[in-house]
Protein backbone atom coordinates (compact mmCIF):
# COMPACT_ATOMS: atom_id res chain seq x y z
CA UNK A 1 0.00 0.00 0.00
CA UNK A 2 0.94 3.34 -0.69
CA UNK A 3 0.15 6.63 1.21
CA UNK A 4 0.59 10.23 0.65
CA UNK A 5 4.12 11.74 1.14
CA UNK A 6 2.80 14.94 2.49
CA UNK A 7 2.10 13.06 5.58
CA UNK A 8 5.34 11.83 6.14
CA UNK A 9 8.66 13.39 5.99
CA UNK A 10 11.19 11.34 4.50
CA UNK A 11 13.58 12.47 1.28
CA UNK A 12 12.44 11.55 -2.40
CA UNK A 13 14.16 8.11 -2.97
CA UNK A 14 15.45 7.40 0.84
CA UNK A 15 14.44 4.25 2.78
CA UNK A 16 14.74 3.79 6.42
CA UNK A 17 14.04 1.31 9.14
CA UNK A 18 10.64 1.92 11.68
CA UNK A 19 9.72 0.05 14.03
CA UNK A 20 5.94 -0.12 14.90
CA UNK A 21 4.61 -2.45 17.73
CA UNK A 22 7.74 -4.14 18.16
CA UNK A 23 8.44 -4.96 14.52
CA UNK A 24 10.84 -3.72 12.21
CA UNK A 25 9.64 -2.49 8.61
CA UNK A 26 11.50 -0.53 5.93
CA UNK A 27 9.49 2.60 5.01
CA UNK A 28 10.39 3.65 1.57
CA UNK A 29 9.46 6.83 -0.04
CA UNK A 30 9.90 6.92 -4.48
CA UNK A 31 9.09 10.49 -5.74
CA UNK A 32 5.58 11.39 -4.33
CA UNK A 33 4.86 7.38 -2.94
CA UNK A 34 5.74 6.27 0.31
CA UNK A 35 5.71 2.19 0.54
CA UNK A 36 6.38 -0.06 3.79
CA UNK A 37 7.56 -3.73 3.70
CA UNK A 38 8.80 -6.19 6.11
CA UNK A 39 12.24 -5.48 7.20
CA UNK A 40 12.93 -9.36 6.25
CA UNK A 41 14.93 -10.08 3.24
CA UNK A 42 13.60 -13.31 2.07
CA UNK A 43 16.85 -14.67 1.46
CA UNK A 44 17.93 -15.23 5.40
CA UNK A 45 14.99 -13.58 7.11
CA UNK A 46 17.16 -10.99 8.57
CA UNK A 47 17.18 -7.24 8.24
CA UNK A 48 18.13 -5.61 5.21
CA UNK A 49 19.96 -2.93 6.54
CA UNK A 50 21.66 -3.64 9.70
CA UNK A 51 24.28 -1.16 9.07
CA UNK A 52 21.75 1.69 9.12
CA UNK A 53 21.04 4.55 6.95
CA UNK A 54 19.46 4.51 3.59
CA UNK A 55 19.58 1.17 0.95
CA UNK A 56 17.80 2.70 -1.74
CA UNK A 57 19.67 3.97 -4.68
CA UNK A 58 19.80 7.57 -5.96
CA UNK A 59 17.33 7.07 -8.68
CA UNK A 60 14.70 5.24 -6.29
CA UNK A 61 13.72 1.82 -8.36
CA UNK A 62 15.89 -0.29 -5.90
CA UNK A 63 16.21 -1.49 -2.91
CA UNK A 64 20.09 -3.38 -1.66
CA UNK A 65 20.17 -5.47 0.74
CA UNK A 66 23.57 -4.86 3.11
CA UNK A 67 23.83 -8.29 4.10
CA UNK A 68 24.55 -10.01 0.73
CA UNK A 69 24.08 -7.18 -2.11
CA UNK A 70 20.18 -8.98 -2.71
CA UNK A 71 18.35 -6.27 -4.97
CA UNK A 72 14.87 -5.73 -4.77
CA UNK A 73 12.54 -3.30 -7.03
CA UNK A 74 11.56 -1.03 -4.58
CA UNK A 75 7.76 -0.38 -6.78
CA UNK A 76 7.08 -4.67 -6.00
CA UNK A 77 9.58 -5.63 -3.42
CA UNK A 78 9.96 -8.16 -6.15
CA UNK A 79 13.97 -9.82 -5.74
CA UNK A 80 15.82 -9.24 -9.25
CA UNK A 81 19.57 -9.76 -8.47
CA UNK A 82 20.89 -11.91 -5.71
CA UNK A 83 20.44 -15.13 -4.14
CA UNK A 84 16.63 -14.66 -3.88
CA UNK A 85 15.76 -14.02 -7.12
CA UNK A 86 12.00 -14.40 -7.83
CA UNK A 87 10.98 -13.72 -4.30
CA UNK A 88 10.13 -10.53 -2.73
CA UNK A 89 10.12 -8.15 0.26
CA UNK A 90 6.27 -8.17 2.04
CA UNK A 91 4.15 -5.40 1.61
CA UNK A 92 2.59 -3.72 4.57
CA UNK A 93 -0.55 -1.68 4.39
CA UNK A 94 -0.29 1.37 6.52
CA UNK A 95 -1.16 5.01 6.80
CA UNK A 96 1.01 7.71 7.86
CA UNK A 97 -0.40 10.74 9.98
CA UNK A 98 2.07 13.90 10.88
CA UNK A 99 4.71 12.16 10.79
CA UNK A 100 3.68 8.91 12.84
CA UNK A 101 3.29 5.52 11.03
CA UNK A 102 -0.09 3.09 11.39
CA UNK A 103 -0.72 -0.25 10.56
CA UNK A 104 -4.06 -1.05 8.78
């Protein structure tokens, strides 16, 4: 799911890690679209970006993995490079209110 960006402030083409009720989730923002998935790559089940800070590249389509260099279209969460090709990151559906993230 996808929300508004006005209603969440985060730089075009960023990602970062949130937590929300105890679980971790990578918020990602492309353009105008903000999009949340697990923070679980598929290929260990561990976070994606344990070394902090953004993994999305500079022209916002995808998503690296800092474990193992696993890339991930970050429209899909779909896996296209990497040892988990053909699988993907989970999709959350959320909203985001001032700032603050909910689950839906």
């Amino acid at each position: 799911m996808t929300t508004d960006i006005d209603d969440y402030p985060l730089d075009p083409n960023m990602s970062t890690s949130v937590t929300v009720d105890g679980r971790s989730f990578l918020l990602v923002r492309r353009d105008t679209e903000l999009l949340l998935f697990e923070n679980r790559c598929p290929h260990t089940g561990e976070t994606l970006d344990p070394m902090g800070g953004s993994i999305m590249e500079a022209q916002g389509e995808l998503i690296t993995c800092q474990r193992h260099g696993a890339q991930f279209l970050s429209s899909s969460g779909e896996c296209v490079s990497g040892p988990c090709q053909g699988e993907r990151l989970e999709p959350v559906a959320f909203t985001a209110v001032a700032g603050a993230i909910y689950l839906d």
